[in-house]
Protein backbone atom coordinates (compact mmCIF):
# COMPACT_ATOMS: atom_id res chain seq x y z
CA UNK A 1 18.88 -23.72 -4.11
CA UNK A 2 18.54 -20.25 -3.91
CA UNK A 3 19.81 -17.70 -1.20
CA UNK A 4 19.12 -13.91 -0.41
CA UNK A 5 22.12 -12.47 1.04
CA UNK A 6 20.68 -9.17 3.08
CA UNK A 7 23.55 -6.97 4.93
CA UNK A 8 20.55 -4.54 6.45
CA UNK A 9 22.57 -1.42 6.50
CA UNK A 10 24.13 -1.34 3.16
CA UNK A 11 22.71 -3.71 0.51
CA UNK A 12 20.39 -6.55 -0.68
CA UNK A 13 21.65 -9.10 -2.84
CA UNK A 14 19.79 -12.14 -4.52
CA UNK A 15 21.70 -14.92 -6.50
CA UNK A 16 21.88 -18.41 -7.02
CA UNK A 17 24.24 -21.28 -5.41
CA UNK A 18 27.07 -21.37 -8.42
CA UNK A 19 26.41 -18.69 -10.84
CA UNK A 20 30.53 -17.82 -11.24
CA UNK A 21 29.48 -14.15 -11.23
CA UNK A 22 27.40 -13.88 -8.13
CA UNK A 23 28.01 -16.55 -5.52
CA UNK A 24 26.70 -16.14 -2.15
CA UNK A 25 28.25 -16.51 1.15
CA UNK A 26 26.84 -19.34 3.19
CA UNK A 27 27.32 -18.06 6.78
CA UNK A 28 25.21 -15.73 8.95
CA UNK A 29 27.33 -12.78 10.39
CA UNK A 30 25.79 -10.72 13.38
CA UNK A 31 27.71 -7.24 15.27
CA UNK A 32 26.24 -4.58 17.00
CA UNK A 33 28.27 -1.21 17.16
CA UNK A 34 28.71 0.94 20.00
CA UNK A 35 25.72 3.29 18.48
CA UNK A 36 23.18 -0.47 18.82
CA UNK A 37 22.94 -0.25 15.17
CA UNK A 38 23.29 -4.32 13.35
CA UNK A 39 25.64 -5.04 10.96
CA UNK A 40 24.24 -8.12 9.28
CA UNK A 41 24.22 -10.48 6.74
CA UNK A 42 21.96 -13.56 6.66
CA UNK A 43 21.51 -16.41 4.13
CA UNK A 44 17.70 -16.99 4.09
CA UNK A 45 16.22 -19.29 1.69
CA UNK A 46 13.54 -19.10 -0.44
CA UNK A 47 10.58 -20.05 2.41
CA UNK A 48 8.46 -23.16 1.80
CA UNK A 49 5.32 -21.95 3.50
CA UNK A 50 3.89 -19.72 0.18
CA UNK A 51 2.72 -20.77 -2.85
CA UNK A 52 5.05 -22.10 -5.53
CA UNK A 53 4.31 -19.01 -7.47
CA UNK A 54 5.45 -16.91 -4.52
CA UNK A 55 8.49 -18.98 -4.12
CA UNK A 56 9.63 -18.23 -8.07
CA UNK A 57 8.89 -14.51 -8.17
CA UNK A 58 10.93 -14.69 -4.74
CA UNK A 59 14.16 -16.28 -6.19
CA UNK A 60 13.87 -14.03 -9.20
CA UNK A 61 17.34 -12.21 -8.96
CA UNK A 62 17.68 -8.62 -8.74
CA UNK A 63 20.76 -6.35 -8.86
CA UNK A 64 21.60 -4.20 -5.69
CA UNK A 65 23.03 -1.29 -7.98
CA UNK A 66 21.09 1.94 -7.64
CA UNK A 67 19.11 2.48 -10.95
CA UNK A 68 18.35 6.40 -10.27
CA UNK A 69 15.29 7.88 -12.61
CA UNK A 70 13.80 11.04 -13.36
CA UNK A 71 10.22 11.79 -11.72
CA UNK A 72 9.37 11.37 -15.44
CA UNK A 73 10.73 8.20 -15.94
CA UNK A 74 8.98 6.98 -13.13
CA UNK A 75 6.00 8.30 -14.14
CA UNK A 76 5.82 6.86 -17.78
CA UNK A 77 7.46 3.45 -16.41
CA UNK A 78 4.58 3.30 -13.48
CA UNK A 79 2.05 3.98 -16.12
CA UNK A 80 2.81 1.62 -18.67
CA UNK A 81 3.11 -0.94 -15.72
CA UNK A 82 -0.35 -0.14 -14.30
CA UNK A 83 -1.70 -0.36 -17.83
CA UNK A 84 -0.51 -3.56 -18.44
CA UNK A 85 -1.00 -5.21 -14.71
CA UNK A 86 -4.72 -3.52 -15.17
CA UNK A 87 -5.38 -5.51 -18.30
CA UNK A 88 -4.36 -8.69 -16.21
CA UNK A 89 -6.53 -7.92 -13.35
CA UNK A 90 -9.39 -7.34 -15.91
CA UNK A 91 -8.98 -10.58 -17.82
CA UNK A 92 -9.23 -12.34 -13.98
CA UNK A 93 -11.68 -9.80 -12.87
CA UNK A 94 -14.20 -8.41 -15.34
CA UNK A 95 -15.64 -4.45 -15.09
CA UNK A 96 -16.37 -1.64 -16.80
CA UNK A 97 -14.39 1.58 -16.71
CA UNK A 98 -15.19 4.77 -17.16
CA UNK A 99 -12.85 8.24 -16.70
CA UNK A 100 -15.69 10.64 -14.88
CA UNK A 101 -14.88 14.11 -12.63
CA UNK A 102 -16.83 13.83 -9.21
CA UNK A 103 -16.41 17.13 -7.07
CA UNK A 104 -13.68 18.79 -9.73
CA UNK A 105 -11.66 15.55 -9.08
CA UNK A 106 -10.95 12.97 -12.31
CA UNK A 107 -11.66 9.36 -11.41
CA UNK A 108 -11.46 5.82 -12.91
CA UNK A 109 -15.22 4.60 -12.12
CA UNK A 110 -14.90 1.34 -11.91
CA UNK A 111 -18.12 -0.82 -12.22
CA UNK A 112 -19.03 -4.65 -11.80
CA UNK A 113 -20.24 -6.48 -14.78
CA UNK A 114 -23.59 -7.45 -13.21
CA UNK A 115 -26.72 -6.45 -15.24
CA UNK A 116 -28.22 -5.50 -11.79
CA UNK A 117 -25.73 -4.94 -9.28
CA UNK A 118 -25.43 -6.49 -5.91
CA UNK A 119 -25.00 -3.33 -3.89
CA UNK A 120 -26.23 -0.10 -6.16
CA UNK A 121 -26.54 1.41 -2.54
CA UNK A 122 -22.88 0.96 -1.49
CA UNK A 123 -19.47 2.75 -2.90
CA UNK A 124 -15.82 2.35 -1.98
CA UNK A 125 -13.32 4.70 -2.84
CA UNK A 126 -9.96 3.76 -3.76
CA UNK A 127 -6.49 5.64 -3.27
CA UNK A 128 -3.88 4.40 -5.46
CA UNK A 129 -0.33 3.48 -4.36
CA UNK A 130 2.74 5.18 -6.04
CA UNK A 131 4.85 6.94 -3.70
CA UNK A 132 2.68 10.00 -3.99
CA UNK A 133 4.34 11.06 -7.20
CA UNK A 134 2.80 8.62 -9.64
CA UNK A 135 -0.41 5.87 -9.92
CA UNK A 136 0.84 2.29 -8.89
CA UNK A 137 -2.32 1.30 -8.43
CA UNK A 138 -5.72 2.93 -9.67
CA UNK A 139 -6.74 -0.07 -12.12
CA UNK A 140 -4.84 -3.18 -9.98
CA UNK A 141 -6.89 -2.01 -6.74
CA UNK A 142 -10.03 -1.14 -8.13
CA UNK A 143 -10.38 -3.89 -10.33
CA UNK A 144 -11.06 -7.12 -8.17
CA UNK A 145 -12.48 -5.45 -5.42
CA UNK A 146 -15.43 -4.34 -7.68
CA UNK A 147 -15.52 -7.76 -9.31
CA UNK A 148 -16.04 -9.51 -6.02
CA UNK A 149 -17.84 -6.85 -4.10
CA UNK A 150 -20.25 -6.49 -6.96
CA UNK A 151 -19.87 -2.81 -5.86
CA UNK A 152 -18.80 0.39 -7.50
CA UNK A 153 -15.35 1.33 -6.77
CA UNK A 154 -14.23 5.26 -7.37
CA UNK A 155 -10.08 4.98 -7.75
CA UNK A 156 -9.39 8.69 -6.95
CA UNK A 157 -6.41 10.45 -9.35
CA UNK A 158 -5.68 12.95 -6.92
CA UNK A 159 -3.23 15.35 -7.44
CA UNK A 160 0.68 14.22 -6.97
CA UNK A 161 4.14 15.32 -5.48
CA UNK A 162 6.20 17.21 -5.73
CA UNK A 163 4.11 19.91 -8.01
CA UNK A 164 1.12 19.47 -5.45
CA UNK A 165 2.27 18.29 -1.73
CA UNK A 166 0.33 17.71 1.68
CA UNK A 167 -2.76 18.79 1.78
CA UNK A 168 -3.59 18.74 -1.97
CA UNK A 169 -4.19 14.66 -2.27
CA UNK A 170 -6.38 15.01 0.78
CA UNK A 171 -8.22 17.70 -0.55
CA UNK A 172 -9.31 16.02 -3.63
CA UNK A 173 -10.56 12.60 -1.40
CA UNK A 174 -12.01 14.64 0.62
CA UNK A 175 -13.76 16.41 -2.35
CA UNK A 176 -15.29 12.84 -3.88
CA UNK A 177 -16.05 11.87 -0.28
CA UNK A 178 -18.60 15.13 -0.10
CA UNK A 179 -20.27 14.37 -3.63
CA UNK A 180 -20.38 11.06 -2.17
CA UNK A 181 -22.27 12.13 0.76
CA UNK A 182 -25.18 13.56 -1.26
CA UNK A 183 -26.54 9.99 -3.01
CA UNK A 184 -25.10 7.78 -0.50
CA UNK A 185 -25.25 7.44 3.62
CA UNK A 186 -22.23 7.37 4.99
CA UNK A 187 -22.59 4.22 6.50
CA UNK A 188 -22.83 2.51 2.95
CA UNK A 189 -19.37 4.29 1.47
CA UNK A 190 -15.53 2.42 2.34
CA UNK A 191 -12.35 4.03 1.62
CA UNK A 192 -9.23 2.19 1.46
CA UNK A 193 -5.78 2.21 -0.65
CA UNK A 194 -2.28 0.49 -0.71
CA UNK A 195 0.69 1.97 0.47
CA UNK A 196 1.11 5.93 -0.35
CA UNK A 197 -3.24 5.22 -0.84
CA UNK A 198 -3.19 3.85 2.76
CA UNK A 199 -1.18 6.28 4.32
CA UNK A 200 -3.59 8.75 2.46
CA UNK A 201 -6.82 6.57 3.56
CA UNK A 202 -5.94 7.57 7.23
CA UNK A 203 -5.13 10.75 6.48
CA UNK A 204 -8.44 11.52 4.81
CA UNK A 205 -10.44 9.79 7.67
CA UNK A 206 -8.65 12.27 10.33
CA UNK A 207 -9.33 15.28 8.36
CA UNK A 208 -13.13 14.07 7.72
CA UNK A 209 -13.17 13.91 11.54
CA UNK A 210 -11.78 17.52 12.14
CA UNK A 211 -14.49 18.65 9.20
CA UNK A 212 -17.21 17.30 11.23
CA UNK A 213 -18.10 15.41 8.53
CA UNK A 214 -19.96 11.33 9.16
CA UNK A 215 -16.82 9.52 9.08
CA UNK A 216 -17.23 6.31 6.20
CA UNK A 217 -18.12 2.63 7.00
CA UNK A 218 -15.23 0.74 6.89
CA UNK A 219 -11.07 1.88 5.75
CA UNK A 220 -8.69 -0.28 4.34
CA UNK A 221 -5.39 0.50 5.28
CA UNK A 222 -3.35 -2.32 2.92
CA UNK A 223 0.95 -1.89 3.57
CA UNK A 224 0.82 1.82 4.89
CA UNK A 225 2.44 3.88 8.37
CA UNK A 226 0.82 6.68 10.09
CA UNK A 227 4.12 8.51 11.04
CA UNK A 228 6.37 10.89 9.05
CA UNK A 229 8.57 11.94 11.58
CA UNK A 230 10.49 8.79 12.60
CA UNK A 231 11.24 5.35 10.51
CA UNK A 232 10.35 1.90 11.51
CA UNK A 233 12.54 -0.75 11.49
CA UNK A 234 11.30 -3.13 8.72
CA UNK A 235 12.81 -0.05 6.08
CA UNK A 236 16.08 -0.88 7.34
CA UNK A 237 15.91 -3.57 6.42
CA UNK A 238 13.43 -4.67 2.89
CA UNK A 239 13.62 -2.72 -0.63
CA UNK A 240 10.55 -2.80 -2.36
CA UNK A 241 11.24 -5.98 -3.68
CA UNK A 242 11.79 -7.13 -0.41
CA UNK A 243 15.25 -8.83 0.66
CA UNK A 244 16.02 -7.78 -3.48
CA UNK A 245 16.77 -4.85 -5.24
CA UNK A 246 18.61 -1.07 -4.07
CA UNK A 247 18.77 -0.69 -0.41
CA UNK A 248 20.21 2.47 1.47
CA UNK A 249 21.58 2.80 4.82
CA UNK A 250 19.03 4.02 7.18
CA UNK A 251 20.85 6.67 8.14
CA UNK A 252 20.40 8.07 4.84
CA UNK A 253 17.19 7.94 4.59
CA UNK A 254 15.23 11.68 5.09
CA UNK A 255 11.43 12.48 5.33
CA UNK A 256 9.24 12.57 1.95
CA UNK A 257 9.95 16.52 1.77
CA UNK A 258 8.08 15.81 -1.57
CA UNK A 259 4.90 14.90 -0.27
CA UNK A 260 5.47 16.52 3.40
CA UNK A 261 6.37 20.25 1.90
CA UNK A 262 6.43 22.27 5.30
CA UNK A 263 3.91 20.67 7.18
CA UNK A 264 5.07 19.31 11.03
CA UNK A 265 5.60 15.60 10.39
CA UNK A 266 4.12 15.40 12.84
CA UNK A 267 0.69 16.94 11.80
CA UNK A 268 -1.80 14.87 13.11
CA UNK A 269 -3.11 14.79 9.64
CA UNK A 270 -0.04 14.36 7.63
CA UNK A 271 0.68 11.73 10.54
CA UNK A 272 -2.06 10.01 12.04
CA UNK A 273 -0.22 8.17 14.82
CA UNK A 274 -0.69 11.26 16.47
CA UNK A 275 -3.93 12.14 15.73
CA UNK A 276 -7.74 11.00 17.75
CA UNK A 277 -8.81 8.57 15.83
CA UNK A 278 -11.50 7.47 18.83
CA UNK A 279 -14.87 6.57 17.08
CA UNK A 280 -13.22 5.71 13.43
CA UNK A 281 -15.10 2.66 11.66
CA UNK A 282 -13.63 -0.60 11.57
CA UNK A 283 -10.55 -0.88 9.40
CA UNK A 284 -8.84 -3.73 7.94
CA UNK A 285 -5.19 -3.62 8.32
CA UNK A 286 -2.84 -5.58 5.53
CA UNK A 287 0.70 -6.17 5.29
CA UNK A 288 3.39 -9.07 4.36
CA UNK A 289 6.76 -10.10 6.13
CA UNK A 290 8.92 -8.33 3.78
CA UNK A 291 7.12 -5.75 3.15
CA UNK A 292 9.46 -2.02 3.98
CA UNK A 293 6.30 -0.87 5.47
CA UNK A 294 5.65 -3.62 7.69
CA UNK A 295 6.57 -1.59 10.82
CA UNK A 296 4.71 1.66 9.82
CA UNK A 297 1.13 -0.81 9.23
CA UNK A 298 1.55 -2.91 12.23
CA UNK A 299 2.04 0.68 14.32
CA UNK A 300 -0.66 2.19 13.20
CA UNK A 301 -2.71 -0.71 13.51
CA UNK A 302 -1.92 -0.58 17.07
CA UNK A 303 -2.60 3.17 17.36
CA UNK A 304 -6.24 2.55 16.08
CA UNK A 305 -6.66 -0.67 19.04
CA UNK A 306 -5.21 1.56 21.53
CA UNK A 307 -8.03 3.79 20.52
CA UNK A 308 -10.81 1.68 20.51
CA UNK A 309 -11.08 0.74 17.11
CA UNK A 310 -12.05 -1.89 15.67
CA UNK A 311 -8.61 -2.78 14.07
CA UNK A 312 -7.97 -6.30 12.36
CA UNK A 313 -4.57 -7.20 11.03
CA UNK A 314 -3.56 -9.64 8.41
CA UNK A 315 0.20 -10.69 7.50
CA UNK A 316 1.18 -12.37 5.23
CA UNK A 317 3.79 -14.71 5.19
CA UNK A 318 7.18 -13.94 3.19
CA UNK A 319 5.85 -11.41 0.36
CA UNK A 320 7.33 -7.76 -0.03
CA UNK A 321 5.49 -4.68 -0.34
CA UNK A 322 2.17 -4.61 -1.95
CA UNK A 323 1.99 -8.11 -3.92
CA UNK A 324 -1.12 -8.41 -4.29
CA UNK A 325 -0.60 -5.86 -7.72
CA UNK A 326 0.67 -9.57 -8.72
CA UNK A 327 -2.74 -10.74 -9.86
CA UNK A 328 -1.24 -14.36 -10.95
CA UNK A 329 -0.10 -15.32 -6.65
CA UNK A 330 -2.61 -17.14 -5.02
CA UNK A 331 -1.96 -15.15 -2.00
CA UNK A 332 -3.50 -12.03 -4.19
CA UNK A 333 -6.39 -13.99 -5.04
CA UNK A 334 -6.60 -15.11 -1.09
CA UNK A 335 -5.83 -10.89 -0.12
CA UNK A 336 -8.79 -9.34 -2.34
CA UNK A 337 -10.97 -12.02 -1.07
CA UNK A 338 -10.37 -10.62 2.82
CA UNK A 339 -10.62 -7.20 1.60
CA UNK A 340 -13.77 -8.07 -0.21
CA UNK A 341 -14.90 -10.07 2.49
CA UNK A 342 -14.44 -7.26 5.04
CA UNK A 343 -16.40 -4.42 2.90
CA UNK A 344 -18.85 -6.99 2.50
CA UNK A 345 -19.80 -7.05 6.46
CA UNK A 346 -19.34 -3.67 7.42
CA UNK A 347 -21.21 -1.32 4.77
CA UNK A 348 -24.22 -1.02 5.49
CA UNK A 349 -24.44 -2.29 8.77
């Protein structure tokens, strides 16, 4: 059987029962220091409650090391990923693709096989993922949700960190979003995006409301926070991998200075836990229990209910940040559907 070991303020370590060069400890250690800050280590195994696909990409093992890279490493590796998870997502999802510029802005139009589609009337707009600094997620977004929406979807490349910080991704959204406005009501266009994409989705929808501008259908915040200025406490405690992969100590963590530039973190744009988001359409809130940013999405979600919003919330069980890019899990197949679902009902209306 296999065991994570996770001590949540120095490492994360995966490896199975045996192997002579990593072999887990099988007890559960607990401390808290005079400062309230845990010293842990657990031995949690690999959960019965997802889907046996879910339970192998969890017990794949990953080194704890820190594997530091270049912003153009990153770049060419996220590319090359996205390229190749995007061919995936197409052979389970069929579209058509086309690079256009809408408002000075390049885009991936992506476009639903039907010969007459369901919804010519409707648009969503998609913000990739990527940390800001690179595209995680432009085809692996985009892809199903215009497949089952039967829907265009515009997956925005808007300009990245650190050559082009806060406001400059907003500005381009907001950019589409106006050329947008001029074939389509506002009622009938969605925005959403996964993780640095949903942090920017409720960014965008905060600015749009200090424009004066009609505010979109529905949002789709999918594993994002609303809050630069503080951490929550799931990043203490899951890489991206979840309870896998490099892990700092929280202390050591500092503010995206890459994406935040000199802005106040606590901008009500930059951070929109602080901002009036009173009258905002209904949003669809999605996260997993490892995910690092389940803290900052379950906040935020509870910014938007304090505020009157419509706010729904989905968790799912186990998986780490953003796995539905996995298109081969189940519990992908099972996320797009709710996102689809939820565009579905609430463009338009």
């Amino acid at each position: 059987m296999l065991f994570c070991l996770v001590s949540f303020t120095l490492a994360v370590a995966c490896a199975v029962k045996g192997n002579a060069q990593q072999t887990p400890r099988q007890t559960d250690t607990s401390s808290i220091d005079e400062h309230g800050t845990a010293h842990i280590t657990r031995v949690v195994p690999v959960p019965k409650t997802i889907s046996p696909e879910a339970q192998i990409r969890l017990s794949k093992p990953v080194s704890d090391a820190a594997a530091p890279q270049t912003l153009a490493e990153r770049r060419s590796g996220t590319d090359a990923w996205q390229t190749r998870a995007g061919n995936l997502s197409r052979a389970a999802y069929p579209v058509k693709i086309e690079q256009q510029t809408i408002g000075g802005v390049p885009t991936r139009v992506v476009d639903p096989v039907d010969e007459t589609p369901l919804h010519p009337d409707r648009v969503l707009i998609n913000l990739h993922g990527g940390g800001f600094n690179s595209d995680s997620g432009s085809f692996t977004e985009s892809i199903p949700i215009a497949n089952l929406t039967h829907t265009r979807v515009i997956a925005v490349l808007y300009r990245l960190a650190p050559e082009h910080p806060f406001p400059s991704a907003v500005d381009d959204v907001v950019a589409v979003y106006r050329e947008q406005l001029k074939s389509h009501k506002p009622g009938n266009i969605g925005i959403y995006g996964t993780s640095a994409g949903a942090i920017l989705t409720a960014e965008v929808a905060v600015r749009l409301k200090q424009l004066g501008l009609p505010l979109p259908g529905a949002l789709g915040v999918f594993s994002g926070m609303g809050d630069f200025s503080q951490l929550g406490d799931s990043i203490a405690m899951y890489a991206l991998n979840g309870l896998s992969g490099h892990l700092d100590p929280p202390g050591s963590k500092s503010p995206d200075l890459s994406y935040i530039g000199k802005t106040d973190p606590k901008d009500p744009v930059l951070s929109p836990l602080y901002a009036d988001v009173h009258g905002f359409p209904p949003t669809l809130f999605m996260t997993s229990g490892r995910d690092l940013l389940l803290s900052g999405t379950t906040v935020l979600h509870r910014a938007f209910l304090r505020q009157g919003v419509d706010a729904r919330l989905v968790v799912f069980e186990a998986l780490p940040h953003a796995f539905w890019n996995d298109v081969s899990l189940p519990e992908s197949k099972e996320a797009y559907g709710y996102m689809a679902d939820f565009f579905s009902q609430n463009l338009g209306r």
